[in-house]
C-alpha atoms as a PDB file:
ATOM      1  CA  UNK A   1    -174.674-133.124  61.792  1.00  0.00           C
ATOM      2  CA  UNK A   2    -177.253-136.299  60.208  1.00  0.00           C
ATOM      3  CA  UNK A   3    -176.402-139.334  61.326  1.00  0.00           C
ATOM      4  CA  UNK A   4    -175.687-140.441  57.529  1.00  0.00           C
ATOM      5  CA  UNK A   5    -172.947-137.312  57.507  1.00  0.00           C
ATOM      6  CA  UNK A   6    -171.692-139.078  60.695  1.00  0.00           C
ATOM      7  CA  UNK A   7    -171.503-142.670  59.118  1.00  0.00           C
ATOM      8  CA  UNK A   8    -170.386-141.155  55.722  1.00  0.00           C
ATOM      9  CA  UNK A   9    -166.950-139.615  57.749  1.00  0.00           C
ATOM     10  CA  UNK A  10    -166.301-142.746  59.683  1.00  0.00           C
ATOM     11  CA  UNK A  11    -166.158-144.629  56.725  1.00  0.00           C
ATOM     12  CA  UNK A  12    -164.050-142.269  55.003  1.00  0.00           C
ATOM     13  CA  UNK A  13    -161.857-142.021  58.351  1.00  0.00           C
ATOM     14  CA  UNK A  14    -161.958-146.226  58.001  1.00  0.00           C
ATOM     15  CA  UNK A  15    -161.011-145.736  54.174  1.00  0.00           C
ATOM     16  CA  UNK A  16    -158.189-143.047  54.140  1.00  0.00           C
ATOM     17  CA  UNK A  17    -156.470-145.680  57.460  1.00  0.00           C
ATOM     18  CA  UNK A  18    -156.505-148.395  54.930  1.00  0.00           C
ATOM     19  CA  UNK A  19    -153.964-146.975  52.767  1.00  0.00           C
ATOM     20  CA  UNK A  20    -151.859-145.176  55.120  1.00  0.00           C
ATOM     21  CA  UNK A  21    -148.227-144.856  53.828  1.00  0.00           C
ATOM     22  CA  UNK A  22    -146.588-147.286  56.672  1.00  0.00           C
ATOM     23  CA  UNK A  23    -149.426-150.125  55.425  1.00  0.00           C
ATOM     24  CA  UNK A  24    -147.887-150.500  51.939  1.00  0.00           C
ATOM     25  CA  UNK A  25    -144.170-150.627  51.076  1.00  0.00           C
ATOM     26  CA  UNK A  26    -145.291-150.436  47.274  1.00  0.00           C
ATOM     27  CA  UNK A  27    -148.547-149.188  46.894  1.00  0.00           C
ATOM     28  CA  UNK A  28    -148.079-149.166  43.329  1.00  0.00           C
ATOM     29  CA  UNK A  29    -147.175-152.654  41.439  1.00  0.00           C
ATOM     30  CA  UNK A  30    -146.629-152.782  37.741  1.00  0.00           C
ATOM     31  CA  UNK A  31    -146.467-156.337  36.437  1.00  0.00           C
ATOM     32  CA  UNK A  32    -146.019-157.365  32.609  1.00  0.00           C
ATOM     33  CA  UNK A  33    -147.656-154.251  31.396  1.00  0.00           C
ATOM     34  CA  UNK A  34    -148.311-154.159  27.939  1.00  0.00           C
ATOM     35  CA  UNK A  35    -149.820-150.992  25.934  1.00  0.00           C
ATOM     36  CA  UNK A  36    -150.378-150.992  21.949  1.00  0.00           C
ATOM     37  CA  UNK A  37    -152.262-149.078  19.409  1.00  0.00           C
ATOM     38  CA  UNK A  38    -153.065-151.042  16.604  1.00  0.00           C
ATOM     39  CA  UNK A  39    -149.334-151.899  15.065  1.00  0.00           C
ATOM     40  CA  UNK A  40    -147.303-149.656  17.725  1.00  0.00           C
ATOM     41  CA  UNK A  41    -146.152-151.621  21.194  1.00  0.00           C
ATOM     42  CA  UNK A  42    -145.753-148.319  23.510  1.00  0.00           C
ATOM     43  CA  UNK A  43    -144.552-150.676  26.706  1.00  0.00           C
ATOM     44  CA  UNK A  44    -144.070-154.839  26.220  1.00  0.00           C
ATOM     45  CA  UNK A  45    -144.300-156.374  29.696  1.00  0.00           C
ATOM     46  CA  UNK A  46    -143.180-153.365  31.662  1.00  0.00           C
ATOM     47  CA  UNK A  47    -142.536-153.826  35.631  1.00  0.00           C
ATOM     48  CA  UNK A  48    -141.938-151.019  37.653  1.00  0.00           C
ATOM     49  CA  UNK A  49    -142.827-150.417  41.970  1.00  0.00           C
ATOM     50  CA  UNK A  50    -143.216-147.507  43.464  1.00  0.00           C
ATOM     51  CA  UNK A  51    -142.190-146.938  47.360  1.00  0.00           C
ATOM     52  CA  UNK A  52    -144.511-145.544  49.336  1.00  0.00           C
ATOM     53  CA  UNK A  53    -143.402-141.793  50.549  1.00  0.00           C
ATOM     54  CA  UNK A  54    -141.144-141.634  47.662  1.00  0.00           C
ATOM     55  CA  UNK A  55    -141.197-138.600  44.708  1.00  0.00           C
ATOM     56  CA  UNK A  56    -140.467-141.470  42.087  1.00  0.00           C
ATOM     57  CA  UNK A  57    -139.349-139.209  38.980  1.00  0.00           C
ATOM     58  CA  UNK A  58    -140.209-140.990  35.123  1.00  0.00           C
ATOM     59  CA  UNK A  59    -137.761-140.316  31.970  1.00  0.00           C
ATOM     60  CA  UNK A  60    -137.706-141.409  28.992  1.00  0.00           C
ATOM     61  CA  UNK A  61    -137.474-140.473  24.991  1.00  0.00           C
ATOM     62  CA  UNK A  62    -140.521-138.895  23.188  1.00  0.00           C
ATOM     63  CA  UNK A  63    -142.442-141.518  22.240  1.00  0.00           C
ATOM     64  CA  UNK A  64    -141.734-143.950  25.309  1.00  0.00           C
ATOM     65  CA  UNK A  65    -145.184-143.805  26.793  1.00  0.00           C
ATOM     66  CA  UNK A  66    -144.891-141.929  29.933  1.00  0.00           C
ATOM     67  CA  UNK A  67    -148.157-140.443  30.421  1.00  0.00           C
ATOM     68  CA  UNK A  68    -149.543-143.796  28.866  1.00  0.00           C
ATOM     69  CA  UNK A  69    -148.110-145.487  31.775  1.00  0.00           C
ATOM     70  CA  UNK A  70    -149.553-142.664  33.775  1.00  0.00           C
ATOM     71  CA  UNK A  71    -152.881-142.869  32.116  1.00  0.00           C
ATOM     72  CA  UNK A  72    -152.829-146.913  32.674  1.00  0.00           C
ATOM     73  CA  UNK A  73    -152.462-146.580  36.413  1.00  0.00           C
ATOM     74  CA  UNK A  74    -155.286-144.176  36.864  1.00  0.00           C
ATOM     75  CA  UNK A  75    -157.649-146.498  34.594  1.00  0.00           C
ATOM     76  CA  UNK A  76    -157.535-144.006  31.661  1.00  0.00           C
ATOM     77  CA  UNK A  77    -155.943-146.479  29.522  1.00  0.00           C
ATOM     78  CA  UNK A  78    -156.982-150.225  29.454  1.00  0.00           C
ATOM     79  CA  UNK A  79    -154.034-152.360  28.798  1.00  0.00           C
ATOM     80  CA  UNK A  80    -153.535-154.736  26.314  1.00  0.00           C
ATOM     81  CA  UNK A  81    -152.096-156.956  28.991  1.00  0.00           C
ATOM     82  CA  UNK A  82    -150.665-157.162  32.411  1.00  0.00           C
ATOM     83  CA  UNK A  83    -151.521-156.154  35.539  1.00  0.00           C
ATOM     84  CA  UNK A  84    -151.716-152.894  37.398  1.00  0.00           C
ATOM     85  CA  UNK A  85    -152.187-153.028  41.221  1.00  0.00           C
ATOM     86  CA  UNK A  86    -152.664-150.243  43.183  1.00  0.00           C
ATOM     87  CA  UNK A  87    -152.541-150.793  47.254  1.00  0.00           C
ATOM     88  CA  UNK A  88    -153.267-153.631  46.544  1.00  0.00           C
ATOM     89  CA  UNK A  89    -156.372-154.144  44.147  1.00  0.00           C
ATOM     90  CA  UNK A  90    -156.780-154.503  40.738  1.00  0.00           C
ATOM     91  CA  UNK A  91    -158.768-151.555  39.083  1.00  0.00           C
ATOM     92  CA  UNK A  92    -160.012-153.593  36.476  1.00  0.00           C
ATOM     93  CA  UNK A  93    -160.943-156.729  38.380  1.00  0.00           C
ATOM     94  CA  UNK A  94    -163.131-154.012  40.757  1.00  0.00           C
ATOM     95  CA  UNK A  95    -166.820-155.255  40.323  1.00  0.00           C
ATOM     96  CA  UNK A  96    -167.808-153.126  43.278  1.00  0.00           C
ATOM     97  CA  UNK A  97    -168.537-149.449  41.908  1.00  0.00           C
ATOM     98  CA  UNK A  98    -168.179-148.275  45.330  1.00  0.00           C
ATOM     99  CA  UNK A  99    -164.835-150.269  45.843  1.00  0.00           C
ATOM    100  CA  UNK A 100    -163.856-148.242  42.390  1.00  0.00           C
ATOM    101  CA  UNK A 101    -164.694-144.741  43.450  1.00  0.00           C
ATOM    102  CA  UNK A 102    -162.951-145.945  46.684  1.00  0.00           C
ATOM    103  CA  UNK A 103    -159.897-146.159  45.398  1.00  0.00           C
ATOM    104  CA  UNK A 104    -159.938-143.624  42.991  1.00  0.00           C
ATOM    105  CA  UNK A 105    -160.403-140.973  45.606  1.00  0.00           C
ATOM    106  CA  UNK A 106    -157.144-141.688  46.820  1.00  0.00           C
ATOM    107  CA  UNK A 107    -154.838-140.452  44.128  1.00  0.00           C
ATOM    108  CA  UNK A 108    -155.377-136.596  42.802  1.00  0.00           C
ATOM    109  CA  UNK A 109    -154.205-136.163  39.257  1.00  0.00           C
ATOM    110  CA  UNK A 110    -152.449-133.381  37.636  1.00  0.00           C
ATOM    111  CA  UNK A 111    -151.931-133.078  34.233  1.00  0.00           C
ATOM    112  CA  UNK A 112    -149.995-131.152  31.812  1.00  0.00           C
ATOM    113  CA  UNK A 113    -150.939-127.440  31.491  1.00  0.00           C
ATOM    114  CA  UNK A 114    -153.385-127.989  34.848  1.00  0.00           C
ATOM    115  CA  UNK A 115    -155.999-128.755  32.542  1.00  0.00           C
ATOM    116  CA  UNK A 116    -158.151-126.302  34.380  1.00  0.00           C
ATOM    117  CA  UNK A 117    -162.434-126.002  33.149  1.00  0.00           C
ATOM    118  CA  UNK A 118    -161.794-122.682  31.637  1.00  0.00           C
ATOM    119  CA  UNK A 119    -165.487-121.692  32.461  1.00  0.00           C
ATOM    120  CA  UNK A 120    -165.067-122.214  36.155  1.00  0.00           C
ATOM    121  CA  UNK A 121    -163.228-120.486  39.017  1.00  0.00           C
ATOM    122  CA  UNK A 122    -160.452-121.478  40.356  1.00  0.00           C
ATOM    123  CA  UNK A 123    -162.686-122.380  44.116  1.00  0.00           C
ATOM    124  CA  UNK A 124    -165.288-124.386  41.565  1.00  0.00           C
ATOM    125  CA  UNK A 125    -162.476-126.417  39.651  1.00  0.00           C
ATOM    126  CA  UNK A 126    -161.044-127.518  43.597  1.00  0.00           C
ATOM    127  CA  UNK A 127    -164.590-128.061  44.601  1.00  0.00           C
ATOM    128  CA  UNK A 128    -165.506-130.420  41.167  1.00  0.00           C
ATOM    129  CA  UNK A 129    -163.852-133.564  43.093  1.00  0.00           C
ATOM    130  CA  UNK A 130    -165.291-132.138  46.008  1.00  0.00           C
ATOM    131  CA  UNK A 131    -168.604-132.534  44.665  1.00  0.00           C
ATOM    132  CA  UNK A 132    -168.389-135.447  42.676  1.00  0.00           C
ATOM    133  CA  UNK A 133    -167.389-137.943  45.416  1.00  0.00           C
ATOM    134  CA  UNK A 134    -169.203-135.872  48.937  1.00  0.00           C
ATOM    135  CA  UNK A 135    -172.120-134.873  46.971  1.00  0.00           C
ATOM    136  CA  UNK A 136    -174.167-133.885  50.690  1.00  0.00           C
ATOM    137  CA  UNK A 137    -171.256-130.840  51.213  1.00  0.00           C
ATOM    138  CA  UNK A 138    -172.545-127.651  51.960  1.00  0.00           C
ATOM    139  CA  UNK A 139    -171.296-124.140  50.189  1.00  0.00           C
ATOM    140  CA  UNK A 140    -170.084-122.877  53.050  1.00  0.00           C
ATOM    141  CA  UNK A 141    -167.927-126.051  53.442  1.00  0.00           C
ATOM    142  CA  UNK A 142    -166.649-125.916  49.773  1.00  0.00           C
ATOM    143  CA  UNK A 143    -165.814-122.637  49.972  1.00  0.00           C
ATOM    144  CA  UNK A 144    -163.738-123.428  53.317  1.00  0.00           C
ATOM    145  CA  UNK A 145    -161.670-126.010  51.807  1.00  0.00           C
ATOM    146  CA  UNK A 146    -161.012-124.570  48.450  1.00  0.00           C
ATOM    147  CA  UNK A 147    -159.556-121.143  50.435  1.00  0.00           C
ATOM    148  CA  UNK A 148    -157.687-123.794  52.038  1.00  0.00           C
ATOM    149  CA  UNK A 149    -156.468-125.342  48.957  1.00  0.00           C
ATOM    150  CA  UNK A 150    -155.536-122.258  47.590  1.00  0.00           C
ATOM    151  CA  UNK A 151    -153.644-121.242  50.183  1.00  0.00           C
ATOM    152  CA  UNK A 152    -151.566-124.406  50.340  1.00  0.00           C
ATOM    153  CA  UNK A 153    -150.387-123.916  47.120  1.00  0.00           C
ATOM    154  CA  UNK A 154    -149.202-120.378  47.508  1.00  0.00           C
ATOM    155  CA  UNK A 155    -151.887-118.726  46.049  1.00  0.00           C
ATOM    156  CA  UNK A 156    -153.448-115.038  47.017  1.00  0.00           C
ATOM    157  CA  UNK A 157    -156.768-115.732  48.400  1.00  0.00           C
ATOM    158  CA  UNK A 158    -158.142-113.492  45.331  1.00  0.00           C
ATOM    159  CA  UNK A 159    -157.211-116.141  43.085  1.00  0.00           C
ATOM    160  CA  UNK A 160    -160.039-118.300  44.663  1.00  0.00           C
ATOM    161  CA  UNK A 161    -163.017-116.232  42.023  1.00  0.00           C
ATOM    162  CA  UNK A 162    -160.648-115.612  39.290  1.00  0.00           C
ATOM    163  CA  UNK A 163    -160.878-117.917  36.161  1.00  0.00           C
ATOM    164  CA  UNK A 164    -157.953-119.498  34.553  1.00  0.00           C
ATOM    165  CA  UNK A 165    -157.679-117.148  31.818  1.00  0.00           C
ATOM    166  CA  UNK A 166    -156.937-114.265  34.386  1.00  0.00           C
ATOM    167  CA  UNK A 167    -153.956-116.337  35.699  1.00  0.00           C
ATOM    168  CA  UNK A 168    -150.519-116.703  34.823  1.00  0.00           C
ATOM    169  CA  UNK A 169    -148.486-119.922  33.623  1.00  0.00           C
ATOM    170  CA  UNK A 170    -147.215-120.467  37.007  1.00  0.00           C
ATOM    171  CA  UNK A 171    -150.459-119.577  38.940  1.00  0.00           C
ATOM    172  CA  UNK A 172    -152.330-121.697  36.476  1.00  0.00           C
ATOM    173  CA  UNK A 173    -150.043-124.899  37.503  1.00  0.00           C
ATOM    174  CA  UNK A 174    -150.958-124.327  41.045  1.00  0.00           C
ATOM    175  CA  UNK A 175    -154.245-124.060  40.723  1.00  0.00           C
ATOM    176  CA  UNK A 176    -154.402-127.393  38.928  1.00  0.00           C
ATOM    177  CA  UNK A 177    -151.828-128.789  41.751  1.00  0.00           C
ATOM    178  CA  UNK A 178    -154.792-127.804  44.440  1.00  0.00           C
ATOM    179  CA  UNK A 179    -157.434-129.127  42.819  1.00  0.00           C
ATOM    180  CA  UNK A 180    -155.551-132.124  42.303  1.00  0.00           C
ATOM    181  CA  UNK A 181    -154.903-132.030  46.601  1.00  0.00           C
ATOM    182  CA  UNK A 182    -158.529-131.465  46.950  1.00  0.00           C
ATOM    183  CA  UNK A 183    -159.845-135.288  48.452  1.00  0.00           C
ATOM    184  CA  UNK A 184    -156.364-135.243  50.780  1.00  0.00           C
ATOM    185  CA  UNK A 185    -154.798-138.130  48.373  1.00  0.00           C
ATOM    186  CA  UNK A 186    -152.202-140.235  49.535  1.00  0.00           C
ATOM    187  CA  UNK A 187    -150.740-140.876  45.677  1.00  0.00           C
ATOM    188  CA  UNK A 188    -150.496-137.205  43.490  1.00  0.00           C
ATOM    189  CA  UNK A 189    -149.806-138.094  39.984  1.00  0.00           C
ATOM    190  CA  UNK A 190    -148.059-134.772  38.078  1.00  0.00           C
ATOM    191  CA  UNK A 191    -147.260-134.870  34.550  1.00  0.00           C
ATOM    192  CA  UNK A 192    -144.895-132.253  33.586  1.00  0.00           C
ATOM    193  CA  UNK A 193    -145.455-130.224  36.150  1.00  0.00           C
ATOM    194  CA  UNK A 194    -142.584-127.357  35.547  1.00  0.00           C
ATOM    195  CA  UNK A 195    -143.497-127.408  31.394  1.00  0.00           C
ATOM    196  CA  UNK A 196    -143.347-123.898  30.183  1.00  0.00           C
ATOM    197  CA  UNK A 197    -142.254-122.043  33.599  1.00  0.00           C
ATOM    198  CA  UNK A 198    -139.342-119.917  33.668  1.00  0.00           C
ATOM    199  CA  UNK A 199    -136.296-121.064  35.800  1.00  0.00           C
ATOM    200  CA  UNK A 200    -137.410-119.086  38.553  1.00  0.00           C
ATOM    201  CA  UNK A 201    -141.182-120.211  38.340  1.00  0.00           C
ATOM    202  CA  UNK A 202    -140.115-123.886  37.511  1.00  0.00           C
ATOM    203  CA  UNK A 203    -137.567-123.628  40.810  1.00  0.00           C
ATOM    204  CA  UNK A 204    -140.407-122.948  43.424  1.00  0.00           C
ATOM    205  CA  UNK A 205    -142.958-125.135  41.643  1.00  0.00           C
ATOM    206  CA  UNK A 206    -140.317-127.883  42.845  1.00  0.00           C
ATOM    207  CA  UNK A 207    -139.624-126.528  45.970  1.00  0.00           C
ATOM    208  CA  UNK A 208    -143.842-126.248  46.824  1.00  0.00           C
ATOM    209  CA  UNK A 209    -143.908-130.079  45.640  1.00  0.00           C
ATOM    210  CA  UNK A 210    -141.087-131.573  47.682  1.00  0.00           C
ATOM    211  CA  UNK A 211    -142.813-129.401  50.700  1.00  0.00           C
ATOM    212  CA  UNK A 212    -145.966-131.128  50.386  1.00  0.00           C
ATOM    213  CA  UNK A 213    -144.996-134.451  49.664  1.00  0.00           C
ATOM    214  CA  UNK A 214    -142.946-134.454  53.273  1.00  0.00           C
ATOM    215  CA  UNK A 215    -145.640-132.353  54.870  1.00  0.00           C
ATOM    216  CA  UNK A 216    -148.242-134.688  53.567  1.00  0.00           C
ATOM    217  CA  UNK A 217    -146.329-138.148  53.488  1.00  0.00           C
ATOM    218  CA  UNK A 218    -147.324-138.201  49.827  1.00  0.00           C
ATOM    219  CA  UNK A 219    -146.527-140.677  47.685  1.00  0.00           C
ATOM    220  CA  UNK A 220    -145.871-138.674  43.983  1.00  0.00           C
ATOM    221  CA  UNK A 221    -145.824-140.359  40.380  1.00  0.00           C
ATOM    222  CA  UNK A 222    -143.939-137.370  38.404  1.00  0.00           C
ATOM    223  CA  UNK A 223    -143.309-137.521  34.322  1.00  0.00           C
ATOM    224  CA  UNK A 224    -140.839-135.261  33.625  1.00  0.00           C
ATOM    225  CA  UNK A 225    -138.085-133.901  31.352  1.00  0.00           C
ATOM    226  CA  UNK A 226    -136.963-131.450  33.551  1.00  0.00           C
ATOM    227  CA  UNK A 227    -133.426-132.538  35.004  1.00  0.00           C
ATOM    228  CA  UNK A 228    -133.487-129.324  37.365  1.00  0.00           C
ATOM    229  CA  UNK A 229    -136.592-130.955  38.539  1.00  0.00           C
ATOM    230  CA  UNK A 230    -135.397-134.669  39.105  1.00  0.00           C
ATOM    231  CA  UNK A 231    -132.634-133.451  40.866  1.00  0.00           C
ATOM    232  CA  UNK A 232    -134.353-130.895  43.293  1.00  0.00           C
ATOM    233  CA  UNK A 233    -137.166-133.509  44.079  1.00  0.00           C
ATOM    234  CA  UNK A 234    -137.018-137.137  43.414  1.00  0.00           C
ATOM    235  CA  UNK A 235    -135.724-139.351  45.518  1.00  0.00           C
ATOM    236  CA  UNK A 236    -135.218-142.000  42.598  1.00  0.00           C
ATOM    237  CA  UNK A 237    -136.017-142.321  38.505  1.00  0.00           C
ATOM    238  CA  UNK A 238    -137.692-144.525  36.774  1.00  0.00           C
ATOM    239  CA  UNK A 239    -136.416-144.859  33.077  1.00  0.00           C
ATOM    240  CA  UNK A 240    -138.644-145.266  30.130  1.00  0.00           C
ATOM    241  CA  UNK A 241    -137.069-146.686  26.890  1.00  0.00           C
ATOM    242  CA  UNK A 242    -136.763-149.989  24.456  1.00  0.00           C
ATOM    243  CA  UNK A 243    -140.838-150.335  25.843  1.00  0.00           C
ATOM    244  CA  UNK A 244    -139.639-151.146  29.480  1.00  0.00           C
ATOM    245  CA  UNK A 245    -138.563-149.731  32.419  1.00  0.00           C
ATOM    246  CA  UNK A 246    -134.614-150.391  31.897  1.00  0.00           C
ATOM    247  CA  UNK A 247    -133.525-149.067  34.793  1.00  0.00           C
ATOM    248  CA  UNK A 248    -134.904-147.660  38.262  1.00  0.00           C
ATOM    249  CA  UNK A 249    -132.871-145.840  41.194  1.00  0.00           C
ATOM    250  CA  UNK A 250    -131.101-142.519  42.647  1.00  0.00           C
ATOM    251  CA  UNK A 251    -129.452-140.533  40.287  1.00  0.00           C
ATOM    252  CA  UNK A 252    -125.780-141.060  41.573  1.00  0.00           C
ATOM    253  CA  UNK A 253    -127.127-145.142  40.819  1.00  0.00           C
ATOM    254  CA  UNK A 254    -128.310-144.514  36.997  1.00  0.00           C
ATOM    255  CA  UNK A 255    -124.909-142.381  36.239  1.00  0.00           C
ATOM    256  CA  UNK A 256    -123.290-145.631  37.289  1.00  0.00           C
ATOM    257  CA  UNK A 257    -125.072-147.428  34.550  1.00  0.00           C
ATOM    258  CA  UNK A 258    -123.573-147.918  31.093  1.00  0.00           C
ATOM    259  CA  UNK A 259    -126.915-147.915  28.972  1.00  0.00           C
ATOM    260  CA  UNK A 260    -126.299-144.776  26.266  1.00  0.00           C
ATOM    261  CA  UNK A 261    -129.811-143.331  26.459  1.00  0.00           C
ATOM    262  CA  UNK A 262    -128.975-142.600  30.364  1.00  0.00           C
ATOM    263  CA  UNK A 263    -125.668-141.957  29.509  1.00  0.00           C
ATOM    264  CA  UNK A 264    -126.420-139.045  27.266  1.00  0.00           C
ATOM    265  CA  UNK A 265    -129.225-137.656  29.094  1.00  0.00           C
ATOM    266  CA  UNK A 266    -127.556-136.984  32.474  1.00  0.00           C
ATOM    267  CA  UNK A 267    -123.808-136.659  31.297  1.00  0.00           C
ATOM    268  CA  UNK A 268    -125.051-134.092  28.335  1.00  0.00           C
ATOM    269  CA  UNK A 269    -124.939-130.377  28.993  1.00  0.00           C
ATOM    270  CA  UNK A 270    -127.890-130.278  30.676  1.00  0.00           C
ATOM    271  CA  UNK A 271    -127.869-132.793  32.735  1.00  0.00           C
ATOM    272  CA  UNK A 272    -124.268-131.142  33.780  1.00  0.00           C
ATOM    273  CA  UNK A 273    -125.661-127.915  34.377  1.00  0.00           C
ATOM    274  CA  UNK A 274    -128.268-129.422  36.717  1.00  0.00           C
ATOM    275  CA  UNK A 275    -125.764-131.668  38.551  1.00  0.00           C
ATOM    276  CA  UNK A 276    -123.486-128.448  39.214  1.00  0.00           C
ATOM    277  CA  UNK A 277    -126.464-126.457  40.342  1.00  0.00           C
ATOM    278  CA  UNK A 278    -127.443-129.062  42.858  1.00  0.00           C
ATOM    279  CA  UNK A 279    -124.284-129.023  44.147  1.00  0.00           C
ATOM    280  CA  UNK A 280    -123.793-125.171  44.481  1.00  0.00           C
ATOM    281  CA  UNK A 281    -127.105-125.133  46.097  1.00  0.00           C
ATOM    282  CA  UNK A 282    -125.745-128.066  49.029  1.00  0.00           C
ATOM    283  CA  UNK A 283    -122.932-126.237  49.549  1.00  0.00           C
ATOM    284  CA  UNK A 284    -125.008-123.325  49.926  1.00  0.00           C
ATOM    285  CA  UNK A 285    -127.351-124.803  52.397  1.00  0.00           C
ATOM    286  CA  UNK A 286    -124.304-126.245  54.112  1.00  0.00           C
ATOM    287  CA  UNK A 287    -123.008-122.930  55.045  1.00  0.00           C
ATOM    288  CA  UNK A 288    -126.645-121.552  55.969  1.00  0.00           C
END
């Protein structure tokens, strides 16, 4: 191993301690956010915190901005106003390109549909952070991690040299999950993960996430509209509507709220259904 390998690791080592979960109690802060498009406010001085080590689910009407709000933490989206901080630095107040790519190689993204290259494997789409931000990598070393990737999403190790079109819905999703989990993040940011999965599909996609985020003490931002999925994994809800964050807390805590949009949304038939099957499957666990 070259001594600038060496260096290179102990500064990542140095990096990765920096933002352990136990350092920051919120190591996402959302102050006064304010996103429009020409005419059309999306949020108007938005505030929301996320705990570190929580699964902080994000509701909200069509229309409400979620992956907006996703899009403006990662520094996809430039604000019109307010301030994003994340562990505590401001991405767009970063003059240091290497303070940037810093923190940006702390959160692994994935979005809707995976978002897979659909002319690459599924080992080369886990290896393109790989390559992007530990350029000096060998192949053998790629290859290593992306089996491991693969494997610690429940994949076959022969999906590793398939491409995306050879996959299924479900296999698809994880293979965007790993290559999100590529860099070892400490914040995973999922954005409708479960879409267009089955029940059964959908029920371990939620299971695999809430297993990595303990096993991995990750902190995960997750847009969804999947009540079987805020109630199998979060540990609170954020609530987009009327441009803000109106309300933010366990489920049990927004059903005590009066606000209609909530109202209808966890109290409808769906939301019922969900509530019941969460239930069924406690009592189930309680007699296993």
């Amino acid at each position: 191993m070259t001594e600038d390998v060496q260096t290179e690791i102990q500064e990542e080592l140095a990096a990765a301690d920096a933002v352990r979960p136990e350092k920051f109690e919120y190591p996402i802060r959302i102050r006064g956010l304010v996103n429009q498009f020409g005419d059309t406010v999306i949020h108007d001085h938005l505030d929301l915190d996320v705990r570190s080590g929580e699964i902080l689910g994000v509701v909200g009407g069509s229309g409400t901005g979620k992956s907006v709000l996703m899009r403006s933490i990662i520094g996809l989206q430039t604000p019109t106003a307010g301030e994003i901080e994340v562990y505590g630095k401001t991405l767009d107040t970063i003059t240091d390109p290497e303070e940037s790519r810093d923190l940006r190689r702390r959160w692994g993204v994935m979005f809707q549909g995976g978002a897979l290259f659909s002319t690459l494997s599924v080992a080369e789409n886990i290896q393109v952070p790989l390559r992007e931000y530990y350029p000096r990598l060998d192949q053998r070393l790629l290859d290593e991690i992306a089996a491991y990737k693969v494997a610690m999403v429940g994949l076959p190790p022969d999906a590793g040299p398939k491409y995306p079109a050879e996959l299924s819905g479900g296999m698809v999703k994880r293979a965007g999950l790993a290559r999100a989990l590529a860099l070892d993040p400490a914040l995973l940011f999922l954005d409708e993960p479960t879409a267009g999965l089955d029940p059964i599909g959908a029920a371990k996609f939620d299971e695999l996430i809430r297993g990595l985020a303990d096993t991995m003490g990750l902190t995960v931002f997750l847009i969804t509209h999947d009540l079987d999925t805020l109630y199998a994994t979060c540990d609170r809800v954020a609530v987009l509507a009327e441009k803000k964050v109106i309300a933010v807390g366990t489920i049990p805590e927004l059903l005590a709220t009066e606000h209609p949009w909530i109202q209808d949304y966890f109290n409808g038939p769906r939301g019922r259904a969900a509530a019941n099957c969460k239930q069924a499957t406690a009592r189930q666990d309680g007699k296993n």
